[in-house]
Structure formats: C-alpha cells, structure tokens
PDB file of N, CA and C in Angstrom:
ATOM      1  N   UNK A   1     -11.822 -21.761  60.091  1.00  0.00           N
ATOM      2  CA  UNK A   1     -13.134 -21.469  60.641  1.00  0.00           C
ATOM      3  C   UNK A   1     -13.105 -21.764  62.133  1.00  0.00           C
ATOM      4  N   UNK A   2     -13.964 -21.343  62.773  1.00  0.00           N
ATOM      5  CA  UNK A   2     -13.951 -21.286  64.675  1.00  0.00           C
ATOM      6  C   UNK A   2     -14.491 -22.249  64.547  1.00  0.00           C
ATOM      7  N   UNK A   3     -14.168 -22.724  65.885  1.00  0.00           N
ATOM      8  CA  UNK A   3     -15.558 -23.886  66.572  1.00  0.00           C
ATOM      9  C   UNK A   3     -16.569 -23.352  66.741  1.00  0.00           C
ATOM     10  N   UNK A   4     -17.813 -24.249  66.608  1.00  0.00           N
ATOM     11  CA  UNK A   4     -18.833 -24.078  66.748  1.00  0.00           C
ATOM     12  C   UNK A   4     -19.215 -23.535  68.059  1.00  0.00           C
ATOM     13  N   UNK A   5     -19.455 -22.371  68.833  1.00  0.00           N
ATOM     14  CA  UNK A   5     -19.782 -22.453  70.366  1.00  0.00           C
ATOM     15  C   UNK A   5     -21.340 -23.383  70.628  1.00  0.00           C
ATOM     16  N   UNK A   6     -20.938 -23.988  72.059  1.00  0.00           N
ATOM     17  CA  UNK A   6     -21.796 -25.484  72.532  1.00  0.00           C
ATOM     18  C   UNK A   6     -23.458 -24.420  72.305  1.00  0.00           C
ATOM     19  N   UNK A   7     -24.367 -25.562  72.316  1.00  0.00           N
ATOM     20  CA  UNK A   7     -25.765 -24.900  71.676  1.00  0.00           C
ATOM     21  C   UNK A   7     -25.819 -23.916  73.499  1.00  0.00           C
ATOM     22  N   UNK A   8     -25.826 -24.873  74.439  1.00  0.00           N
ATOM     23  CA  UNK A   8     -26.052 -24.339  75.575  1.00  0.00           C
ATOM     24  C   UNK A   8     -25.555 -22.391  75.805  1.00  0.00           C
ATOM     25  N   UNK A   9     -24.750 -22.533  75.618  1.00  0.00           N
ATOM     26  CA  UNK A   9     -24.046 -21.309  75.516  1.00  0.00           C
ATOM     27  C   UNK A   9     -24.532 -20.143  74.313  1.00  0.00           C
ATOM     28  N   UNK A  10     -24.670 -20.813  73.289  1.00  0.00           N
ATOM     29  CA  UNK A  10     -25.705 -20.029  72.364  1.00  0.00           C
ATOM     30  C   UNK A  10     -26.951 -19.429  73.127  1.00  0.00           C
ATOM     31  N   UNK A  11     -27.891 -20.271  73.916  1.00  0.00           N
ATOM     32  CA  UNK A  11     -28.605 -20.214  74.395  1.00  0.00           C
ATOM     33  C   UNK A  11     -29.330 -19.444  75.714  1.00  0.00           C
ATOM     34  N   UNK A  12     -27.962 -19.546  76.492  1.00  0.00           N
ATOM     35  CA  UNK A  12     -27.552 -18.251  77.183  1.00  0.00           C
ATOM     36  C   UNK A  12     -27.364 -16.947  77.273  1.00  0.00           C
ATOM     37  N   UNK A  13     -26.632 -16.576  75.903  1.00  0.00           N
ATOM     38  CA  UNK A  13     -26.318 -15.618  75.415  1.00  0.00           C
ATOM     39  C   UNK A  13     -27.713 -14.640  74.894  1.00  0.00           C
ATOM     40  N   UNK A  14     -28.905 -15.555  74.001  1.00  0.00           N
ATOM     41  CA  UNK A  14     -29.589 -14.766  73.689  1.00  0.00           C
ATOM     42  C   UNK A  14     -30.532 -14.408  74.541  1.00  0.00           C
ATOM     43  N   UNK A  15     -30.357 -15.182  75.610  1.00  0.00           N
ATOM     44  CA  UNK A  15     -31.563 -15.223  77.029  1.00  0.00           C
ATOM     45  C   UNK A  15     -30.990 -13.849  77.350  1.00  0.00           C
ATOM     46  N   UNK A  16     -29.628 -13.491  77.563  1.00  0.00           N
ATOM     47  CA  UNK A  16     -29.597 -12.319  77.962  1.00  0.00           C
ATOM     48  C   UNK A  16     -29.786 -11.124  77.119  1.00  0.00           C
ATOM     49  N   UNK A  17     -29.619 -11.212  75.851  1.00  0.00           N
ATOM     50  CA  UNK A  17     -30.128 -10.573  75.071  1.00  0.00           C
ATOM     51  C   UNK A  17     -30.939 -10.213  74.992  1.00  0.00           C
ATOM     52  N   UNK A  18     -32.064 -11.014  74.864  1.00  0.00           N
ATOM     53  CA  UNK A  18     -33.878 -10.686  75.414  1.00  0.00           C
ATOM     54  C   UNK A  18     -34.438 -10.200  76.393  1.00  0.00           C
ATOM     55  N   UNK A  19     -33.413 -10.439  77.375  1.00  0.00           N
ATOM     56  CA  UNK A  19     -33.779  -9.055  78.253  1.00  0.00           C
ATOM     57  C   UNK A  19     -34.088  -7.752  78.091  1.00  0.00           C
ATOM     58  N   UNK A  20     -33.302  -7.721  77.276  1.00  0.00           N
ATOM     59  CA  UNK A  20     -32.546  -5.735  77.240  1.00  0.00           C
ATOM     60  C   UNK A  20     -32.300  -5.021  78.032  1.00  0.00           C
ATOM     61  N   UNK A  21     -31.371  -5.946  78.343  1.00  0.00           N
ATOM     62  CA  UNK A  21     -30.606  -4.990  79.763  1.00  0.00           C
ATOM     63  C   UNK A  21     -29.311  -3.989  79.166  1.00  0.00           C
ATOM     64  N   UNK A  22     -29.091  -4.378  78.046  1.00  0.00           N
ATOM     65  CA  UNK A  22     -28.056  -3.612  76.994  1.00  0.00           C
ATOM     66  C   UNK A  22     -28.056  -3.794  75.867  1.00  0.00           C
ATOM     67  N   UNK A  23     -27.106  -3.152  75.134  1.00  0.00           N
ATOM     68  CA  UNK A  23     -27.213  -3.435  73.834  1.00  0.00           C
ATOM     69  C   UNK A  23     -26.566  -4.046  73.146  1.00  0.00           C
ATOM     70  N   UNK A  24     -27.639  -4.748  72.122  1.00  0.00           N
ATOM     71  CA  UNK A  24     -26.786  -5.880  71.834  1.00  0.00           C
ATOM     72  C   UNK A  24     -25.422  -5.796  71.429  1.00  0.00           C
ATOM     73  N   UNK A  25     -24.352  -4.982  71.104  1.00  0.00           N
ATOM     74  CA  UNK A  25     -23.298  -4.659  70.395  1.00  0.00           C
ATOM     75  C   UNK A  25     -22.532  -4.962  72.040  1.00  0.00           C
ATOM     76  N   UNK A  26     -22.770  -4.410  73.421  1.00  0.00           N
ATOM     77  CA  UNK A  26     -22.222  -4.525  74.190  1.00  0.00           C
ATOM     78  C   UNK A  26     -22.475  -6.132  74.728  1.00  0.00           C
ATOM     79  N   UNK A  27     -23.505  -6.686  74.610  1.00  0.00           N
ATOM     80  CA  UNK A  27     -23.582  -8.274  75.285  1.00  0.00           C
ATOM     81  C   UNK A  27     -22.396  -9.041  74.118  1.00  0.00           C
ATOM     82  N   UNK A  28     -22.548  -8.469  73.037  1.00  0.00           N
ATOM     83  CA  UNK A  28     -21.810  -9.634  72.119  1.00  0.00           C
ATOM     84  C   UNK A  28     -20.303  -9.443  72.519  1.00  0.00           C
ATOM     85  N   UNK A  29     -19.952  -8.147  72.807  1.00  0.00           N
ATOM     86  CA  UNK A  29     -18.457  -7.703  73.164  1.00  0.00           C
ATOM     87  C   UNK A  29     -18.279  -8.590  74.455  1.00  0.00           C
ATOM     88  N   UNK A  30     -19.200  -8.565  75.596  1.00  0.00           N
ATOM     89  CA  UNK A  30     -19.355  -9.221  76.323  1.00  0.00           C
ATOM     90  C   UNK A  30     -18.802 -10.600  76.768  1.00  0.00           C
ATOM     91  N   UNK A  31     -19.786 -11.057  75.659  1.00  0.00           N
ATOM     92  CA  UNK A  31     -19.412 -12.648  75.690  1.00  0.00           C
ATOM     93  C   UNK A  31     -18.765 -13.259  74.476  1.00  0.00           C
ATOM     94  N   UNK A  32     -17.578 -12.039  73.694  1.00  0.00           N
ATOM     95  CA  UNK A  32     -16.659 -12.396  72.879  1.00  0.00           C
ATOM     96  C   UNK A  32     -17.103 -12.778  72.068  1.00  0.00           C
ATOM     97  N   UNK A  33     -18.370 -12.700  71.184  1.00  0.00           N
ATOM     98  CA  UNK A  33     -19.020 -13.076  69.877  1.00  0.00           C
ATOM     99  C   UNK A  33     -18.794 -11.949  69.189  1.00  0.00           C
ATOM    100  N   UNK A  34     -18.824 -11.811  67.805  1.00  0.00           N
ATOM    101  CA  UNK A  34     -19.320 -10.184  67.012  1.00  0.00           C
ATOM    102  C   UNK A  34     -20.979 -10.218  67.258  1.00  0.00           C
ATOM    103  N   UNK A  35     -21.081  -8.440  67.048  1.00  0.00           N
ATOM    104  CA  UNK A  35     -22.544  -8.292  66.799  1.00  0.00           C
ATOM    105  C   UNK A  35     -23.372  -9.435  65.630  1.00  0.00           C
ATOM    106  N   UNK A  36     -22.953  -9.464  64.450  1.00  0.00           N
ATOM    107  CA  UNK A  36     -23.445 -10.011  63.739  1.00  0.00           C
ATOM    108  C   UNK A  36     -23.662 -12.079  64.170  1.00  0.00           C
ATOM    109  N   UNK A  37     -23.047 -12.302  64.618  1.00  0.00           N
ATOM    110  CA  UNK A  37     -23.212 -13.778  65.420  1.00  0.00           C
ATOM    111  C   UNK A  37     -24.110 -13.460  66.055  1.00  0.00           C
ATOM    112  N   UNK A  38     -24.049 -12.407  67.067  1.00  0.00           N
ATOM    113  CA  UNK A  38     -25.288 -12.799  68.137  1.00  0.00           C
ATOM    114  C   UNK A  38     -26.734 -12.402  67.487  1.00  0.00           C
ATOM    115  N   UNK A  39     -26.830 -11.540  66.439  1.00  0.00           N
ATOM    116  CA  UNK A  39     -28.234 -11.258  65.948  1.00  0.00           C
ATOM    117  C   UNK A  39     -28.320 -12.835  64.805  1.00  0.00           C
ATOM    118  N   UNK A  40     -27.775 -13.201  64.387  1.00  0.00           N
ATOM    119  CA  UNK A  40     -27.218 -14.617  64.103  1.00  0.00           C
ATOM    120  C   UNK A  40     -28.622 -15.652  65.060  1.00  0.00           C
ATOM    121  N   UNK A  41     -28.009 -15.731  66.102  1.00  0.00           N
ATOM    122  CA  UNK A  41     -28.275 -16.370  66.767  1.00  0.00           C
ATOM    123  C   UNK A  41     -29.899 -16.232  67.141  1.00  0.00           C
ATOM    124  N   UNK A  42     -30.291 -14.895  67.532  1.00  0.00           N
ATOM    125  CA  UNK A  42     -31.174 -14.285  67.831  1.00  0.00           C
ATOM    126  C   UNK A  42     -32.020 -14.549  66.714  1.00  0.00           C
ATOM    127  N   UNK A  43     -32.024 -14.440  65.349  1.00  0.00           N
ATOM    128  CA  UNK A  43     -32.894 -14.588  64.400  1.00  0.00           C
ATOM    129  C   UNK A  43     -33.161 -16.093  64.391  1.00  0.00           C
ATOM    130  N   UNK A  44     -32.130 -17.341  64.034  1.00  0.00           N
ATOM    131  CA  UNK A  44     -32.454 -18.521  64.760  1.00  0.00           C
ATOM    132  C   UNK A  44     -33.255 -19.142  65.733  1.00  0.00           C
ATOM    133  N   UNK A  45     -32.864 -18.348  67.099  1.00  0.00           N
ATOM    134  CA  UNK A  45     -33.818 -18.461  68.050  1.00  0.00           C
ATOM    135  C   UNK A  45     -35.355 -18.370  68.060  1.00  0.00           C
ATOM    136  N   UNK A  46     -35.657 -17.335  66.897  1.00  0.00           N
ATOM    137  CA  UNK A  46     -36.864 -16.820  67.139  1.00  0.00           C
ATOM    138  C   UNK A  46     -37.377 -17.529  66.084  1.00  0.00           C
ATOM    139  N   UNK A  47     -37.119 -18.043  65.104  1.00  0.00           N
ATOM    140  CA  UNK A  47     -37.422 -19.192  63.990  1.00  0.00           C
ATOM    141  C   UNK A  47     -37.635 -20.687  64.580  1.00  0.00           C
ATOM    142  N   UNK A  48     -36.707 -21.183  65.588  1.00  0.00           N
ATOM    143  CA  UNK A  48     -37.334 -22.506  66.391  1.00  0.00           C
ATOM    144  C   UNK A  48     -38.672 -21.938  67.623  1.00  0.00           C
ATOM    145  N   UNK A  49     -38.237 -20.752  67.899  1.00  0.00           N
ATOM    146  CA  UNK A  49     -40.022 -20.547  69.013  1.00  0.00           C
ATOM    147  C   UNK A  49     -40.975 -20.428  68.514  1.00  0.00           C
ATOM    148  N   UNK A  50     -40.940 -20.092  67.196  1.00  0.00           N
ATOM    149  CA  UNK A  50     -42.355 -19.935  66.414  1.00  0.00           C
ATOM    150  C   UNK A  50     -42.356 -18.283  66.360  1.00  0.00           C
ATOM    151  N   UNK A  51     -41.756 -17.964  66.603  1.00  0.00           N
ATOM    152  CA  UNK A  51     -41.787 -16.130  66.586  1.00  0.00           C
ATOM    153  C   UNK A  51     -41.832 -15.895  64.822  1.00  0.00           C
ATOM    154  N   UNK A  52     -40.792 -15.957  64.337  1.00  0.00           N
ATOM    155  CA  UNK A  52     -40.542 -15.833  62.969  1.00  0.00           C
ATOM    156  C   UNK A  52     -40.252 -16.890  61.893  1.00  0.00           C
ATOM    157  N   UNK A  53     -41.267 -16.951  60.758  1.00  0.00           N
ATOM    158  CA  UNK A  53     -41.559 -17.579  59.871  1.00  0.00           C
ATOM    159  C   UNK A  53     -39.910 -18.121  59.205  1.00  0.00           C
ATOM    160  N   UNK A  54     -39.773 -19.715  59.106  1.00  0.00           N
ATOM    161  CA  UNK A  54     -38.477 -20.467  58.969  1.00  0.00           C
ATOM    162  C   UNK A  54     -38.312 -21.701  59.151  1.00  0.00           C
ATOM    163  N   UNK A  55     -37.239 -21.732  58.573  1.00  0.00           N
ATOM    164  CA  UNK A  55     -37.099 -23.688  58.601  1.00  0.00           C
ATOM    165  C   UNK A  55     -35.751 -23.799  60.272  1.00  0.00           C
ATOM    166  N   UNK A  56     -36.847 -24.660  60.514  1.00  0.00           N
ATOM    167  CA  UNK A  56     -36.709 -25.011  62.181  1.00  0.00           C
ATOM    168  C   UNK A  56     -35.076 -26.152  61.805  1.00  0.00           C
ATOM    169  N   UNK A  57     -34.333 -25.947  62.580  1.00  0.00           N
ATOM    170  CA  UNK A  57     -33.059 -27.150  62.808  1.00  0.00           C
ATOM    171  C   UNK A  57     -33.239 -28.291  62.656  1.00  0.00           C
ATOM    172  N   UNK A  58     -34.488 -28.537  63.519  1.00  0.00           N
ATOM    173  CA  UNK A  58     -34.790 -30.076  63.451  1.00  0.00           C
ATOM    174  C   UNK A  58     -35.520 -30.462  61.566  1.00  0.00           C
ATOM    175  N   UNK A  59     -36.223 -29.425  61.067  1.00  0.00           N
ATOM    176  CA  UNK A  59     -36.961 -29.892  59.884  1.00  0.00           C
ATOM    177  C   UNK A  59     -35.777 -29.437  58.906  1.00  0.00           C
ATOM    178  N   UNK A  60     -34.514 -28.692  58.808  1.00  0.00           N
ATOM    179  CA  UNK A  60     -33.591 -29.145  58.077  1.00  0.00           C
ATOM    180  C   UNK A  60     -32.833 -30.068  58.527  1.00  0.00           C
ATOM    181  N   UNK A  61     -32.645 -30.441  59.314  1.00  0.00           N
ATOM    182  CA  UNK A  61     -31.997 -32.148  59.222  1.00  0.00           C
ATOM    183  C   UNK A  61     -32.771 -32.972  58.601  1.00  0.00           C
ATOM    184  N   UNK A  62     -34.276 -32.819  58.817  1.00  0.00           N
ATOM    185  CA  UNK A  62     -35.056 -33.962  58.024  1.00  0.00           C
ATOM    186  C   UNK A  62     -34.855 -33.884  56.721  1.00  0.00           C
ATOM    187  N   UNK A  63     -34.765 -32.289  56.293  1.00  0.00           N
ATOM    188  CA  UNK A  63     -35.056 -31.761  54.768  1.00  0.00           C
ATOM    189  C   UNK A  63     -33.839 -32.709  54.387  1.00  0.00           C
ATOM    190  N   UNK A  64     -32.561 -32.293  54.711  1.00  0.00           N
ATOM    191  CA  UNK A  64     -30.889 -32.991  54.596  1.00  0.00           C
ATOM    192  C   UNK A  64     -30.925 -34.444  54.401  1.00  0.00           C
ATOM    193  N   UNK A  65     -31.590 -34.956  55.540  1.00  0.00           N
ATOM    194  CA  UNK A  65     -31.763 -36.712  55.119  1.00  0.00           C
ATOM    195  C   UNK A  65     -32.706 -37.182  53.876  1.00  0.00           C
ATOM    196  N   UNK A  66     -33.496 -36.449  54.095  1.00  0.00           N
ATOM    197  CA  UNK A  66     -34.376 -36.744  52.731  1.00  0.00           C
ATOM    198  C   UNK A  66     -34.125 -36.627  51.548  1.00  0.00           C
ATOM    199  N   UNK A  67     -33.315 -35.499  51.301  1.00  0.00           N
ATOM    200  CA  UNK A  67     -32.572 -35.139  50.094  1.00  0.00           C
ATOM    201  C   UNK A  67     -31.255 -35.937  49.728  1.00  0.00           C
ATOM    202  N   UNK A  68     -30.683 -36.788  50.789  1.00  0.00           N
ATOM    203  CA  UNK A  68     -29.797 -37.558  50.882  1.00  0.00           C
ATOM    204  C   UNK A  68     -30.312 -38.999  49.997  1.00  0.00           C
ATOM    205  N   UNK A  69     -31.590 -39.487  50.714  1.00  0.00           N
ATOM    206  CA  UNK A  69     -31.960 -40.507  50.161  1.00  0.00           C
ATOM    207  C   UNK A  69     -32.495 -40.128  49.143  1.00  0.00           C
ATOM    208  N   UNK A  70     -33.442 -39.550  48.505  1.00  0.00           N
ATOM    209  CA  UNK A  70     -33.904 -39.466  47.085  1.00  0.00           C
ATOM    210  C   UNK A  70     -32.497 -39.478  46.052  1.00  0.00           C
ATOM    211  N   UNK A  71     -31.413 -38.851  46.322  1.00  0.00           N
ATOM    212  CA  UNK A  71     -29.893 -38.752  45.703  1.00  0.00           C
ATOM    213  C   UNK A  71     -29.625 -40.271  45.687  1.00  0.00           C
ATOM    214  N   UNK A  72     -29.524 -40.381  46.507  1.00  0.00           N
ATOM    215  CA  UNK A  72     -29.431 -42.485  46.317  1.00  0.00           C
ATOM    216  C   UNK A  72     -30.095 -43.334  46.033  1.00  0.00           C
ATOM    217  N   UNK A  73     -31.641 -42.834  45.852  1.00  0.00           N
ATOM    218  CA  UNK A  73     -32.327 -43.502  44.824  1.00  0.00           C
ATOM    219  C   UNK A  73     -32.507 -43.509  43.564  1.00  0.00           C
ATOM    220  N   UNK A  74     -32.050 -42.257  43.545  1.00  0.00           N
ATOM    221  CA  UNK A  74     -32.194 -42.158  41.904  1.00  0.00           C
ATOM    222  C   UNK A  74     -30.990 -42.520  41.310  1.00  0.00           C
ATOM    223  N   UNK A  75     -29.710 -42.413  41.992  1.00  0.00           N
ATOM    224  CA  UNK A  75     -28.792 -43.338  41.785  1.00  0.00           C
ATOM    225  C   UNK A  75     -28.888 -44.840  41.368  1.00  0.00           C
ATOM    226  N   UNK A  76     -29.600 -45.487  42.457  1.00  0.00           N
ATOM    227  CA  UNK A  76     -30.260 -47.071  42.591  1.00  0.00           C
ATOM    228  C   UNK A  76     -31.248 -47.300  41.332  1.00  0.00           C
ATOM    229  N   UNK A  77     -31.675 -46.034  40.915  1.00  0.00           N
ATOM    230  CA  UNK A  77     -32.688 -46.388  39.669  1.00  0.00           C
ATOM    231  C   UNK A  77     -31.776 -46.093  38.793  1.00  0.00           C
ATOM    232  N   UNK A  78     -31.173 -45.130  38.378  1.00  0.00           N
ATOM    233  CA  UNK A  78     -30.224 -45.331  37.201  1.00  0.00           C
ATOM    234  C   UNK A  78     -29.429 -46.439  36.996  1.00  0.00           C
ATOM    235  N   UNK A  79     -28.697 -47.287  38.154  1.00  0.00           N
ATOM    236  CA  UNK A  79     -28.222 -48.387  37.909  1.00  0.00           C
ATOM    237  C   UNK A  79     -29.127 -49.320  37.200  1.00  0.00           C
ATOM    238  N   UNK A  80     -30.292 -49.797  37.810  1.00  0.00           N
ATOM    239  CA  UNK A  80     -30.936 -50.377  37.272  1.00  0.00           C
ATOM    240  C   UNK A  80     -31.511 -50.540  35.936  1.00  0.00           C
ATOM    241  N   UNK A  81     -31.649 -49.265  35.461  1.00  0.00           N
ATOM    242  CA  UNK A  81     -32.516 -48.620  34.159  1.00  0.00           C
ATOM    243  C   UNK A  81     -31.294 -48.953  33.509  1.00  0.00           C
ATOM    244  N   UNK A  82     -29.946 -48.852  33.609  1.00  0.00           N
ATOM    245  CA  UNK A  82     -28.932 -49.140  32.935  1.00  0.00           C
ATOM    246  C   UNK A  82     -28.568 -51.068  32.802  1.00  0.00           C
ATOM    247  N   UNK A  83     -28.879 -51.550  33.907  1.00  0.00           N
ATOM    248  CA  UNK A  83     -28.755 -53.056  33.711  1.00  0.00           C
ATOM    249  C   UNK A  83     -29.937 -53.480  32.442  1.00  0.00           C
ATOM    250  N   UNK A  84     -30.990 -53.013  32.802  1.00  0.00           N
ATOM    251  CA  UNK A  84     -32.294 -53.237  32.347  1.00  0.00           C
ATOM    252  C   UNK A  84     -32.051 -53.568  31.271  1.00  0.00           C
ATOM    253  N   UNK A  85     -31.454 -52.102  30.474  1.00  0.00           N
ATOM    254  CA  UNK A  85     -31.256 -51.948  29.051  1.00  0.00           C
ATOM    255  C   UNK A  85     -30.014 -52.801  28.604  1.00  0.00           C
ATOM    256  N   UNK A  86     -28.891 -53.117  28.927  1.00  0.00           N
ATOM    257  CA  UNK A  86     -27.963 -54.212  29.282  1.00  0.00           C
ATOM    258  C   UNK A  86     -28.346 -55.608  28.676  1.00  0.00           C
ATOM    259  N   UNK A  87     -29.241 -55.869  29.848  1.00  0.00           N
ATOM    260  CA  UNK A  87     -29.944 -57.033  29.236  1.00  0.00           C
ATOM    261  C   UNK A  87     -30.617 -56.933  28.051  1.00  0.00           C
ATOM    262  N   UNK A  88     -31.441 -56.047  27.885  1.00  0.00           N
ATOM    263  CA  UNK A  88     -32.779 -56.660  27.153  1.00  0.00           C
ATOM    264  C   UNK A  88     -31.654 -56.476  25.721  1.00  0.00           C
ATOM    265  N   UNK A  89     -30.209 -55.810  25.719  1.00  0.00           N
ATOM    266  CA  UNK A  89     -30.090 -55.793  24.080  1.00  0.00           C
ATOM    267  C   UNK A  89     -29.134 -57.381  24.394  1.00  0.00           C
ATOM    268  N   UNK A  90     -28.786 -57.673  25.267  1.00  0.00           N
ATOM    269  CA  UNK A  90     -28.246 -59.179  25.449  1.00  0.00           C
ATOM    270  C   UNK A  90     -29.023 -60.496  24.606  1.00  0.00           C
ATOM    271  N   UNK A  91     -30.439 -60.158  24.555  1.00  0.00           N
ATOM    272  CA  UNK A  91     -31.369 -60.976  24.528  1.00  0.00           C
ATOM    273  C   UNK A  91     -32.266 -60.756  23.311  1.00  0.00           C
ATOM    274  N   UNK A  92     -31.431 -59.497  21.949  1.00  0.00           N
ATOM    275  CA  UNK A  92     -32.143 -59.998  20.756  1.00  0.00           C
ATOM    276  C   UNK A  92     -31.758 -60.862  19.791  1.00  0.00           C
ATOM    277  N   UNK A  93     -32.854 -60.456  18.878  1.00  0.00           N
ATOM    278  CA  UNK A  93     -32.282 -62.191  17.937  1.00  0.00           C
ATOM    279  C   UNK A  93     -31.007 -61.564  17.232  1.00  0.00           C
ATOM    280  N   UNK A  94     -29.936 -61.959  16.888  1.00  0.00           N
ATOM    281  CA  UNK A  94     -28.962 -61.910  15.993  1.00  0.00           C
ATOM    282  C   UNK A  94     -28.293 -61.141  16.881  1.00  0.00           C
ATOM    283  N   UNK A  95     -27.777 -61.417  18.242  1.00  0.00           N
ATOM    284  CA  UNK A  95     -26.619 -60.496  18.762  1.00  0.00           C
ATOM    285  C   UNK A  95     -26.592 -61.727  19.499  1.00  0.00           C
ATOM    286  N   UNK A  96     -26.104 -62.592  18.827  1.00  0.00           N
ATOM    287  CA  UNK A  96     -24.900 -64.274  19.612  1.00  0.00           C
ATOM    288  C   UNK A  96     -25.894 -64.898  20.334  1.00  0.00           C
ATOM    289  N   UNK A  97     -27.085 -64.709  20.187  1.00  0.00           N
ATOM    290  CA  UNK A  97     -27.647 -66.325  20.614  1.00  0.00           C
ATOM    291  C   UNK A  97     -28.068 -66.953  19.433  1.00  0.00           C
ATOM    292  N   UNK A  98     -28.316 -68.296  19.330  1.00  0.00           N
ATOM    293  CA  UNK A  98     -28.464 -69.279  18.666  1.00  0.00           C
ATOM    294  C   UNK A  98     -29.553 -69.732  18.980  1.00  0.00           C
ATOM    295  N   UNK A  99     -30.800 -69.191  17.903  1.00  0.00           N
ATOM    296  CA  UNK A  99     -32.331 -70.047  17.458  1.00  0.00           C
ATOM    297  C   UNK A  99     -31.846 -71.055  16.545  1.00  0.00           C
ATOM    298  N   UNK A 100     -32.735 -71.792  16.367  1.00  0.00           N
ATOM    299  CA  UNK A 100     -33.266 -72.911  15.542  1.00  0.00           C
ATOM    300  C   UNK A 100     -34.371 -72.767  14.746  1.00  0.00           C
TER     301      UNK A 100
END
C-alpha cells in the first residue's frame, strides 16, 4: 500500500480542483494521484465543510475510541460476571466448607 500523502498536500490539491481551472482527470495526472483519489478526496472535503451529509474525521476518531472502550468494558464485565459466579458456587453448602 502507498503512503499516505501529508493532509496539507491533500488539501492543496482539492483547492485547485475547486477552482475549475481543468479537469479533474488532468489536475490528478498533474499532481500524480489517479482520478479516483482525487474525487476521493474531494468527496471528503466536502463532508468536513458541511457541504455533504457524513461522518466528519474528527467524529470517527471519536466513533473509533468509543467503540474501543465499550469493547473493554464489556470485556471488564465479563470478567467479572465470571468471578462473580466463581465465587458464589465457592460458597454453597456442601461444596468443602464445613458448617456445624
């Protein structure tokens, strides 16, 4: 897989794009992207300005962390729900403790 090109440069690219000083097939030849990257990019772009309806970069990273931690909580609760039950059969009558 390529490197990622720097956001800056992404950013550039579609500025000139939005011009329309050409077409896009020639800016992408241009600046060594394929067509499909730079409309790529362009649909992105217009999803963080508010142009077109989408999940913004910044609110999937949040979505990503969030979904990260609920995964590790429910982890943290299954451990638990598993000790829980652990114990409580530790602690009936006739499984090795000694009443009087």
């Amino acid at each position: 897989m390529p490197r990622p090109h720097p956001k800056e440069f992404r950013d550039d690219v579609v500025a000139v794009a939005r011009r329309g000083e050409a077409p896009l097939s020639q800016i992408a030849k241009d600046f060594g992207i394929s067509d499909s990257c730079l409309r790529n990019w362009m649909r992105a772009a217009d999803v963080e300005d508010g142009n077109r309806p989408g999940v913004t970069r910044s609110e999937s990273v949040e979505l990503r962390e969030a979904n990260r931690r609920i995964r590790l909580l429910e982890q943290e609760n299954e451990v638990l729900r598993r000790a829980a039950a652990y114990l409580s059969q530790a602690h009936l009558p006739g499984k090795g403790s000694t009443r009087s």
